[in-house]
C-alpha atoms as a PDB file:
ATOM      1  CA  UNK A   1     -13.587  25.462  43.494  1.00  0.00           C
ATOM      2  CA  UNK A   2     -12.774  21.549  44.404  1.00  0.00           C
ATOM      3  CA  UNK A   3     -16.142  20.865  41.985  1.00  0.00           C
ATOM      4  CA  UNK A   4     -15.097  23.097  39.407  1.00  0.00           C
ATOM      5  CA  UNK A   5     -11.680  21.393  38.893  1.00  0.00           C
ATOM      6  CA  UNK A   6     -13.199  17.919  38.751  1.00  0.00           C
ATOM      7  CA  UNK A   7     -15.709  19.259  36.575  1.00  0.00           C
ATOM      8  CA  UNK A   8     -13.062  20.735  33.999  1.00  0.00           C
ATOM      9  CA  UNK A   9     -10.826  17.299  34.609  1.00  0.00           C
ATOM     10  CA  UNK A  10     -13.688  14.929  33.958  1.00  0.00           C
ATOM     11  CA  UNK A  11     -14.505  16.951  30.678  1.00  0.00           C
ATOM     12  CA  UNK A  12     -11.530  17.525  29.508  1.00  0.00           C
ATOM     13  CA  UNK A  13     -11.101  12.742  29.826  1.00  0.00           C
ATOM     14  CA  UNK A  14     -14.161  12.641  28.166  1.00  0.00           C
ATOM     15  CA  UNK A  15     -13.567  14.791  25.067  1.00  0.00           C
ATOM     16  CA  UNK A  16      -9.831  13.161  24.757  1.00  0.00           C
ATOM     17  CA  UNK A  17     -11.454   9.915  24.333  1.00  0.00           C
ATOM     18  CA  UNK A  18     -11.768   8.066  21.304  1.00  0.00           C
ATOM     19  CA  UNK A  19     -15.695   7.196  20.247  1.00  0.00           C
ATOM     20  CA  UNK A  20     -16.788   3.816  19.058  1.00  0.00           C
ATOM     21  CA  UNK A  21     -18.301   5.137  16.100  1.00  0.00           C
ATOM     22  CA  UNK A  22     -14.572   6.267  15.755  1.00  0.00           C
ATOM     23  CA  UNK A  23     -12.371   3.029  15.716  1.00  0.00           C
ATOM     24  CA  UNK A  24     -14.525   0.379  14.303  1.00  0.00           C
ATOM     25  CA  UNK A  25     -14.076  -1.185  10.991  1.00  0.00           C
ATOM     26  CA  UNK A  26     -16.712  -1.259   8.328  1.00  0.00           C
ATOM     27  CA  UNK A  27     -19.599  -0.401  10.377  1.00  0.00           C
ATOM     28  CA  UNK A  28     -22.328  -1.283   7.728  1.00  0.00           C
ATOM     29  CA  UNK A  29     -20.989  -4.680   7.308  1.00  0.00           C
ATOM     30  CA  UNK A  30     -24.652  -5.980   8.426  1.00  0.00           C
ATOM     31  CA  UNK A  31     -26.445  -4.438   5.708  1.00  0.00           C
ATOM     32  CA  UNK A  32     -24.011  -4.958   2.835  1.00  0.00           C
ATOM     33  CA  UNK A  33     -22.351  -8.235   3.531  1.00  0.00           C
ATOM     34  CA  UNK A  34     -22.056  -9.128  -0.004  1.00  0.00           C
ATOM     35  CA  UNK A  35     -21.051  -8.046  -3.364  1.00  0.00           C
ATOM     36  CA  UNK A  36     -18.993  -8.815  -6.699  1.00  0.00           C
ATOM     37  CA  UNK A  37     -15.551  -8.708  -6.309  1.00  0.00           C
ATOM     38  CA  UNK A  38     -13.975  -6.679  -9.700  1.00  0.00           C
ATOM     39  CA  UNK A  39     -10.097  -7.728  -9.675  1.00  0.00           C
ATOM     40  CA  UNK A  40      -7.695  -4.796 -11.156  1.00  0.00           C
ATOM     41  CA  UNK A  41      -4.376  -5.704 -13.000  1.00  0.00           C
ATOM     42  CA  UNK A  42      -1.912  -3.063 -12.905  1.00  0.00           C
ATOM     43  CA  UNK A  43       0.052  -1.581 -15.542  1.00  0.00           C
ATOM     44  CA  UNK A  44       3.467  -1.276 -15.560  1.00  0.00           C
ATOM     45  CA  UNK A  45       5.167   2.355 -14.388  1.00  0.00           C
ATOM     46  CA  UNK A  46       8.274   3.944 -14.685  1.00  0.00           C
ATOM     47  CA  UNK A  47      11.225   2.454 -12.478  1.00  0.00           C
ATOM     48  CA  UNK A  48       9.310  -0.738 -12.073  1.00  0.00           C
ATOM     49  CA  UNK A  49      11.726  -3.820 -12.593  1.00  0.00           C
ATOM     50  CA  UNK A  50      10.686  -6.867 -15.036  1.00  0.00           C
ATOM     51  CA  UNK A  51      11.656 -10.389 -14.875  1.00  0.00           C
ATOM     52  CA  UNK A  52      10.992 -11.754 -18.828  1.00  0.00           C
ATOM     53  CA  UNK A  53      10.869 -14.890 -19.439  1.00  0.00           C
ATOM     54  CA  UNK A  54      11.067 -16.308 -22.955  1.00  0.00           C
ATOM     55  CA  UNK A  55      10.961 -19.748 -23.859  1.00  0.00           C
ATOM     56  CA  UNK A  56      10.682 -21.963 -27.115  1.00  0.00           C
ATOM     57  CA  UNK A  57      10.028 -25.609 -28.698  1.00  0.00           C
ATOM     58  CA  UNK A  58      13.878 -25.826 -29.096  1.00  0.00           C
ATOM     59  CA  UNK A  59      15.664 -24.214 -25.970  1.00  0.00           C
ATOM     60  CA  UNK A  60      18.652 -22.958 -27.035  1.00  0.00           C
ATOM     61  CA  UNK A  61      16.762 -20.769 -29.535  1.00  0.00           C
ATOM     62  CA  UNK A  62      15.395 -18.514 -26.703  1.00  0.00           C
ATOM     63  CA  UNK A  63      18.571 -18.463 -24.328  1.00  0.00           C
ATOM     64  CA  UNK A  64      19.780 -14.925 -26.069  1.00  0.00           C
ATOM     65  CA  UNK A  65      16.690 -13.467 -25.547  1.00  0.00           C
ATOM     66  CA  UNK A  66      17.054 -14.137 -21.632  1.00  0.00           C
ATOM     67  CA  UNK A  67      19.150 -12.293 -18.950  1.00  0.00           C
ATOM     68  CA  UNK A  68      21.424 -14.409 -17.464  1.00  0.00           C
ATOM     69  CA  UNK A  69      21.711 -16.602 -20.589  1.00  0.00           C
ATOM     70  CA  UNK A  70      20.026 -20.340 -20.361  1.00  0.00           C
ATOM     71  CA  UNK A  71      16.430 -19.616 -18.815  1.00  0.00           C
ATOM     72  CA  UNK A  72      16.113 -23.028 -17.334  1.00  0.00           C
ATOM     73  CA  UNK A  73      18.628 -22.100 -14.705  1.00  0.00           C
ATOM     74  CA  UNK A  74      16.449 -21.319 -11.081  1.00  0.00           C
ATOM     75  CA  UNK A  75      17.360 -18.138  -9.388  1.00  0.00           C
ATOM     76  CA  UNK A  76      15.619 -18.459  -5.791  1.00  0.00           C
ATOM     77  CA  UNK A  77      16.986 -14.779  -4.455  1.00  0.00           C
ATOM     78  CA  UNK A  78      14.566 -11.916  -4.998  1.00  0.00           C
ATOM     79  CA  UNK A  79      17.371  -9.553  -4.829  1.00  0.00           C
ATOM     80  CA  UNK A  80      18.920 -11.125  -7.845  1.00  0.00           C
ATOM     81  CA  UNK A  81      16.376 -11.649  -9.662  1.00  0.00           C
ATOM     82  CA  UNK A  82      15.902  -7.751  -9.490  1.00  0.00           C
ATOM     83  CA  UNK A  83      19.199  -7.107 -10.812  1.00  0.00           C
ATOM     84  CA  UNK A  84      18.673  -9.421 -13.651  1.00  0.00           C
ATOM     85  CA  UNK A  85      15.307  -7.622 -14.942  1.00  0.00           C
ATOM     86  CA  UNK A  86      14.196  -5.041 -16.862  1.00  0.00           C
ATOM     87  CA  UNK A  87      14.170  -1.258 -15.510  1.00  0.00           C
ATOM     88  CA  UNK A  88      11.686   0.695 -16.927  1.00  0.00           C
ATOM     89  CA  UNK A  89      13.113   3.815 -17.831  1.00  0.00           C
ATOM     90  CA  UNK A  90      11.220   7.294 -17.111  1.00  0.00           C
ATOM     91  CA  UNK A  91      10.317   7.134 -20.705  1.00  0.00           C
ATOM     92  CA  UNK A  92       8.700   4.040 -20.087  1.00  0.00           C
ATOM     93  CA  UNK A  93      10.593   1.750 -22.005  1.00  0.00           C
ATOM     94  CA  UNK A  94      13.076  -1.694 -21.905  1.00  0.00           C
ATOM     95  CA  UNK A  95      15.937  -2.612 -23.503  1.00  0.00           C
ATOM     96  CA  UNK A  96      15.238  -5.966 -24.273  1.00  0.00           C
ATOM     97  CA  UNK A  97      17.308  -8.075 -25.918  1.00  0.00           C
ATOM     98  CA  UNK A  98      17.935  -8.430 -29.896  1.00  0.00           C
ATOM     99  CA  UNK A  99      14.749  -6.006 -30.324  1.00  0.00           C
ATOM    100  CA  UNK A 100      16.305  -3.178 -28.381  1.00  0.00           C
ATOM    101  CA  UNK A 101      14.039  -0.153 -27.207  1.00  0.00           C
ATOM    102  CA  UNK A 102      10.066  -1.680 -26.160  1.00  0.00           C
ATOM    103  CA  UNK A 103       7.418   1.013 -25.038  1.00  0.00           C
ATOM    104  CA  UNK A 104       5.860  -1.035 -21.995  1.00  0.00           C
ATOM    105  CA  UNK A 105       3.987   1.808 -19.643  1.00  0.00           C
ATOM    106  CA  UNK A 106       0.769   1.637 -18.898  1.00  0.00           C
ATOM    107  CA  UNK A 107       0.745  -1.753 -20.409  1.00  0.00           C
ATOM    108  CA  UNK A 108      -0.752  -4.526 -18.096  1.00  0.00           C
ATOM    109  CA  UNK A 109       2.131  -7.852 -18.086  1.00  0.00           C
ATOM    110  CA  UNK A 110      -0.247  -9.765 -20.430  1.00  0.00           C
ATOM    111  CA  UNK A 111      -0.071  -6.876 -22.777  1.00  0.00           C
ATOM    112  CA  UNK A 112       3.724  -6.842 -22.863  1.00  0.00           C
ATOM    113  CA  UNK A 113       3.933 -10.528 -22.833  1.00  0.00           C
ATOM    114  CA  UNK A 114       1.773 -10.500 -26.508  1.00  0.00           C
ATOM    115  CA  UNK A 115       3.832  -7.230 -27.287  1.00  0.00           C
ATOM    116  CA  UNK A 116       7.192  -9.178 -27.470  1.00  0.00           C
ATOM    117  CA  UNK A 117       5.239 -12.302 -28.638  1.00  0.00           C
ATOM    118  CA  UNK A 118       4.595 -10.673 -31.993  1.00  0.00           C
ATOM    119  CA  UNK A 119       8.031  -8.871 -32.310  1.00  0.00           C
ATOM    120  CA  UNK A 120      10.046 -12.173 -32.004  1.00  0.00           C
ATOM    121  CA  UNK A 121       7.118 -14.210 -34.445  1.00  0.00           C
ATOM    122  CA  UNK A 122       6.821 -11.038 -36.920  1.00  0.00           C
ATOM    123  CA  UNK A 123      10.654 -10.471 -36.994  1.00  0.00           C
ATOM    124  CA  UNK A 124      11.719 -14.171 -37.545  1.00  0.00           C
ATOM    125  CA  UNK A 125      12.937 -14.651 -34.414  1.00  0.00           C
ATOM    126  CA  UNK A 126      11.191 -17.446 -32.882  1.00  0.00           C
ATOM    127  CA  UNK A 127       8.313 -19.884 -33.988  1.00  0.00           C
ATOM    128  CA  UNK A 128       5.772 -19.605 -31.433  1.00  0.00           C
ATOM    129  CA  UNK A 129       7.173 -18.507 -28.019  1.00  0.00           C
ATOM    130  CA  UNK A 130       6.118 -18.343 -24.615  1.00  0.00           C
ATOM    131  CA  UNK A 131       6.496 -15.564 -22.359  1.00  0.00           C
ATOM    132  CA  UNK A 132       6.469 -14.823 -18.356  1.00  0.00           C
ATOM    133  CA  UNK A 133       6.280 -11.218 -17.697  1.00  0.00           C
ATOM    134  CA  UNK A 134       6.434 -10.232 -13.873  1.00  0.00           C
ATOM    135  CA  UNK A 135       6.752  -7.839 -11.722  1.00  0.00           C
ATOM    136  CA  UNK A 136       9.373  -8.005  -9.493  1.00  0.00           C
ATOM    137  CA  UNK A 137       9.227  -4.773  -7.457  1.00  0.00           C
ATOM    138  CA  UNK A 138       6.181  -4.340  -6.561  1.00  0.00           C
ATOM    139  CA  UNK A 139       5.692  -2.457  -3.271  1.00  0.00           C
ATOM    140  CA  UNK A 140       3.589   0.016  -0.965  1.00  0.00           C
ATOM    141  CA  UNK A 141       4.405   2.734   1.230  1.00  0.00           C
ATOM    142  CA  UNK A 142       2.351   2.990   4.662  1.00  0.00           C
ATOM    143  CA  UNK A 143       2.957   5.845   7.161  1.00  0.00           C
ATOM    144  CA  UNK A 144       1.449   7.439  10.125  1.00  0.00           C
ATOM    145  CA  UNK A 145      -0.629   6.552  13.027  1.00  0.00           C
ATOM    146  CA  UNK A 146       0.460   2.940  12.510  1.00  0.00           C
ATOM    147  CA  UNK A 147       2.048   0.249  14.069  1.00  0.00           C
ATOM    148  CA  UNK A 148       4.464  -0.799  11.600  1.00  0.00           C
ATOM    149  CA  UNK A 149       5.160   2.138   9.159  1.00  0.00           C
ATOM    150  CA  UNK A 150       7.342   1.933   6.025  1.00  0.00           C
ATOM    151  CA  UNK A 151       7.374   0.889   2.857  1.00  0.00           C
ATOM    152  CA  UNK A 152       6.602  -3.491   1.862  1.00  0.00           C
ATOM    153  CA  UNK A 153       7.196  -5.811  -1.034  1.00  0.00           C
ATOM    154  CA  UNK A 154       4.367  -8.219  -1.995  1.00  0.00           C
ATOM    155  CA  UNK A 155       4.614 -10.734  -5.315  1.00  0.00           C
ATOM    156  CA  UNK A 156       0.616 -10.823  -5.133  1.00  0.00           C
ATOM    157  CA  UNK A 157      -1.070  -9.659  -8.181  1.00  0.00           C
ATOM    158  CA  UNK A 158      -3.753  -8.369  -6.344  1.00  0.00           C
ATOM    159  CA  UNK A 159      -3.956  -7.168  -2.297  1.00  0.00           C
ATOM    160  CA  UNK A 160      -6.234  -5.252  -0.842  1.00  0.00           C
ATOM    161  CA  UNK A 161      -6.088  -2.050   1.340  1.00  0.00           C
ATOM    162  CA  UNK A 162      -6.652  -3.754   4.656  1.00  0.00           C
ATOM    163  CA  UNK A 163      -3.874  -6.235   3.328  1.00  0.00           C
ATOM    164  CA  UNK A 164      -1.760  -3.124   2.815  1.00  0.00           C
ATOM    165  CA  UNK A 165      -2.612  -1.659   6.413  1.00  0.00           C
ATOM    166  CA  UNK A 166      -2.045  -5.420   8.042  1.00  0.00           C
ATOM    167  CA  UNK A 167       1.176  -5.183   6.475  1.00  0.00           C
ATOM    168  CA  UNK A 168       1.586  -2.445   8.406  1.00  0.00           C
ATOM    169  CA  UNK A 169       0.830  -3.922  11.969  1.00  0.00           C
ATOM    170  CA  UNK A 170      -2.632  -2.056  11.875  1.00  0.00           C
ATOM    171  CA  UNK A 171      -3.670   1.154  12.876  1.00  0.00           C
ATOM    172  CA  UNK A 172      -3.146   2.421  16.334  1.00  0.00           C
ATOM    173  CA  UNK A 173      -6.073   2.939  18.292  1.00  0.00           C
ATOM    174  CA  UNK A 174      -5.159   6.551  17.397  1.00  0.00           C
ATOM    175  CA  UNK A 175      -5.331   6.718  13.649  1.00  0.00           C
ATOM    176  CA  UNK A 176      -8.523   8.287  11.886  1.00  0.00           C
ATOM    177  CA  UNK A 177     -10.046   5.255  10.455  1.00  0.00           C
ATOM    178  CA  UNK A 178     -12.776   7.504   8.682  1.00  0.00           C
ATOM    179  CA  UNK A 179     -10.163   9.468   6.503  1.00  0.00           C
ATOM    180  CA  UNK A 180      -7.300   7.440   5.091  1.00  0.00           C
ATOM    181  CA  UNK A 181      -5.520   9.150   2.567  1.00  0.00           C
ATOM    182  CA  UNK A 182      -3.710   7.473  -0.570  1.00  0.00           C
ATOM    183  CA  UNK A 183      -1.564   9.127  -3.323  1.00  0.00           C
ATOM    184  CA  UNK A 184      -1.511   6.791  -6.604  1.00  0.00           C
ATOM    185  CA  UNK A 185       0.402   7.918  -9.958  1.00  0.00           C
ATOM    186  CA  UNK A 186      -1.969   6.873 -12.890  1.00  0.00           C
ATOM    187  CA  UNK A 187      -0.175   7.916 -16.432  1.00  0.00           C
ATOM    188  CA  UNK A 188       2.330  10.404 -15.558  1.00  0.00           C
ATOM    189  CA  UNK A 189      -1.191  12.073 -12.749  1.00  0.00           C
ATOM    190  CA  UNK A 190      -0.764  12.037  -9.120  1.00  0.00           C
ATOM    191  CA  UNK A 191      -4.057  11.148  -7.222  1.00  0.00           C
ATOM    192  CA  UNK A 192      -4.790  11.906  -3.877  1.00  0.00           C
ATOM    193  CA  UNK A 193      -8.100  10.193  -2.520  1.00  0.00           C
ATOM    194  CA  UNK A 194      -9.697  10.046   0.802  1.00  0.00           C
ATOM    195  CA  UNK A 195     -10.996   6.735   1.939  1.00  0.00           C
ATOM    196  CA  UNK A 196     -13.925   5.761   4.764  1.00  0.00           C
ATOM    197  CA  UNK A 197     -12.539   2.550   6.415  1.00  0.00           C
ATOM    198  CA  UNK A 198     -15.485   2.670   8.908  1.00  0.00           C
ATOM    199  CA  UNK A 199     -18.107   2.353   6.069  1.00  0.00           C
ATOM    200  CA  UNK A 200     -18.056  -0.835   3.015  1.00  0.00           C
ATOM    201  CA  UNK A 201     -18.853   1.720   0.171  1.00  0.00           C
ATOM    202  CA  UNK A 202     -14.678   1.998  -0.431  1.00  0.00           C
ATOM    203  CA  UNK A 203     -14.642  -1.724  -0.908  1.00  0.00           C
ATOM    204  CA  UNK A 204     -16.836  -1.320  -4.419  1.00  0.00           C
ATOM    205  CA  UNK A 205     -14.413   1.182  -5.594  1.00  0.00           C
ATOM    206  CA  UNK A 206     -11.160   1.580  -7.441  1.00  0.00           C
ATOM    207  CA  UNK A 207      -8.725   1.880  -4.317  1.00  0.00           C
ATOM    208  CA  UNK A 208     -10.062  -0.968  -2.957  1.00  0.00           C
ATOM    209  CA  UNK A 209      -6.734  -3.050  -4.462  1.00  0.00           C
ATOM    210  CA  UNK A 210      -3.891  -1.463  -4.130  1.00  0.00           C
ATOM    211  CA  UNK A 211      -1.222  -0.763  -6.868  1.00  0.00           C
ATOM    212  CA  UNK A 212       2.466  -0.977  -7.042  1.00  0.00           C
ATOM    213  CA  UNK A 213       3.467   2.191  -5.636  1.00  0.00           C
ATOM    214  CA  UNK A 214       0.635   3.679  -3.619  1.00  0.00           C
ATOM    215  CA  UNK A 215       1.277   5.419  -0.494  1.00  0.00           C
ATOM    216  CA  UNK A 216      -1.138   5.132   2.516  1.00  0.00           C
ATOM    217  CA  UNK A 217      -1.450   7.694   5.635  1.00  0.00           C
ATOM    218  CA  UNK A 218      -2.719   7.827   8.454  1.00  0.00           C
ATOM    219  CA  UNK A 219      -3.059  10.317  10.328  1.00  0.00           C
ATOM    220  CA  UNK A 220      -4.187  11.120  13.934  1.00  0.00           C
ATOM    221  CA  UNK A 221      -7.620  11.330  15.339  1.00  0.00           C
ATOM    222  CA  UNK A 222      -9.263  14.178  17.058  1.00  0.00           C
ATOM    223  CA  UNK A 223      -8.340  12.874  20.547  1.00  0.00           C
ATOM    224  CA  UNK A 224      -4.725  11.850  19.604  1.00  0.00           C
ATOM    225  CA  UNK A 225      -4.829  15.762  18.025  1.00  0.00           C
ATOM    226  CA  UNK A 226      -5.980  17.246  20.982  1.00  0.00           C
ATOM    227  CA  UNK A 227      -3.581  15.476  23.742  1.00  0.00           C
ATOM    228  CA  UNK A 228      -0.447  15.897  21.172  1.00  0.00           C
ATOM    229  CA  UNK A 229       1.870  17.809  23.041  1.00  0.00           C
ATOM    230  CA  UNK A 230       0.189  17.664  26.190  1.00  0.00           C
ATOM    231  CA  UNK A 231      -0.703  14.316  27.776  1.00  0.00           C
ATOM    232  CA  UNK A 232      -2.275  11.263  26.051  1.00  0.00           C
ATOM    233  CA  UNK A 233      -3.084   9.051  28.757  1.00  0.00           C
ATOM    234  CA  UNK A 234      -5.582   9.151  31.140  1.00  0.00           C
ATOM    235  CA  UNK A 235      -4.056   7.318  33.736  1.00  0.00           C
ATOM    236  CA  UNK A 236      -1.441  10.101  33.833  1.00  0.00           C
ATOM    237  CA  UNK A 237      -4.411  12.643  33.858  1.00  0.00           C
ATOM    238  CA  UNK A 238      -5.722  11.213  36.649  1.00  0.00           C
ATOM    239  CA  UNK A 239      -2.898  10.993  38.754  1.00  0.00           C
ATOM    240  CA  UNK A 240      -2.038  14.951  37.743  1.00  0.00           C
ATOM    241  CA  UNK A 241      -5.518  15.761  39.016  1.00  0.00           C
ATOM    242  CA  UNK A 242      -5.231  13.938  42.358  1.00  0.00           C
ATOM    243  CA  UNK A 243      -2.190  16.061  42.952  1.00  0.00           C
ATOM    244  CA  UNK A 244      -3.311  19.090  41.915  1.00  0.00           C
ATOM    245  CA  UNK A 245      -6.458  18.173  43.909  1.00  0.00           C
ATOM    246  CA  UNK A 246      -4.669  17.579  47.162  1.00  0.00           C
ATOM    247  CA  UNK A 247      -2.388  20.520  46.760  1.00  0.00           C
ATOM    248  CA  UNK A 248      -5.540  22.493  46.858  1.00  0.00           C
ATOM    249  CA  UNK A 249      -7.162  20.499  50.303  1.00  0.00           C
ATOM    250  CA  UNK A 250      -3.793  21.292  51.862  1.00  0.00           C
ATOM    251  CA  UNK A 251      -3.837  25.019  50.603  1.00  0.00           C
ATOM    252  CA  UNK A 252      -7.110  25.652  51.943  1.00  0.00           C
ATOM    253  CA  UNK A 253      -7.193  24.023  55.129  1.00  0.00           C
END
């Protein structure tokens, strides 16, 4: 019976315990160590805030067609700089000064920088102006079996996915590393991908930036599955089974 129990213990440690080919990144790193890099600019999405910056051979020209009035003044908090910028509304549009109403979704920030551009030159505004478009909002959401969940800010035009994740603190050594999920809103369509962190192929595709607004999970590995609600360390399994284990010696003595 003693055998039995030890037998059903040591099985029950083994199956509960992660494998290698389980937690380790990018596992064909050897074999494909190198490859062109294709940088993604994203465009711009409802409820994303712009900070527009319009400037011209005689300064006080472009001050009404800034928030905030002269542009030369520096605003160092990121907080207000948010509340001075554009909202895009959910019909994708700005209310920019002068010109009123501008269409911006799904326009990249170069794109609306040349948009305005040729309003103010075509309408007689200003003589050859320069524009800043930003965006000043720009976050991710990361949840599940990491360290650090919630949601981040970054000012980087482009990060990457294990950026995003570092952001995060990492995964635990419980998250499934072979099936991250993301959600990403392209054009008014929510897509819902599954990604292989333990293999290079996801660095050669389109999620391997990641765009304002993408939300990662994580979720639990088989082990972490198994032991939820039960026990998840085998240190405490151990010392259960020595108990149980002497409770038997003394029972059948």
């Amino acid at each position: 019976m003693k055998i039995k129990f030890l037998g059903l213990v040591l099985l029950f440690v083994i199956t509960s315990c992660a494998s290698k080919k389980e937690i380790l990144y990018l596992q064909d790193a050897t074999e494909n160590n190198s490859s062109e890099i294709t940088y993604q600019t994203a465009t711009i999405q409802p409820n994303d805030i712009l900070k527009i910056t319009v400037e011209s051979l005689v300064p006080e020209a472009a001050i009404p067609y800034n928030r905030g009035g002269n542009s030369d003044v520096q605003v160092n908090s990121l907080e207000l700089i948010k509340l001075q910028g554009y909202l895009v509304t959910n019909e994708g549009t700005i209310n920019f000064p002068i010109l009123g109403q501008i269409t911006v979704s799904n326009l990249t920030a170069l794109e609306i920088e040349e948009k305005i551009k040729k309003l103010l030159i075509d309408g007689g505004h200003l003589n050859n102006p320069t524009l800043e478009v930003r965006l000043v909002n720009a976050k991710i959401t990361v949840l599940g079996e990491v360290n650090a969940p919630g949601t981040y800010n970054f000012t980087e035009q482009n990060i990457t996915l294990l950026q995003a994740l570092g952001y995060a603190g990492d995964l635990t050594i419980n998250g499934k590393r072979d099936d991250i999920i993301m959600t990403r809103d392209v054009d008014g369509v929510r897509k819902i991908t599954h990604i292989d962190l333990t293999s290079t192929a996801f660095m050669d595709s389109e999620y391997y930036f990641i765009k304002p607004n993408d939300v990662i999970i994580v979720n639990p590995n088989n082990p972490r599955v198994k032991n939820a609600g039960f026990v998840n360390n085998v240190g405490t399994i151990l010392t259960i089974a020595s108990l149980v284990l002497s409770s038997i010696i003394l029972l059948t003595r």
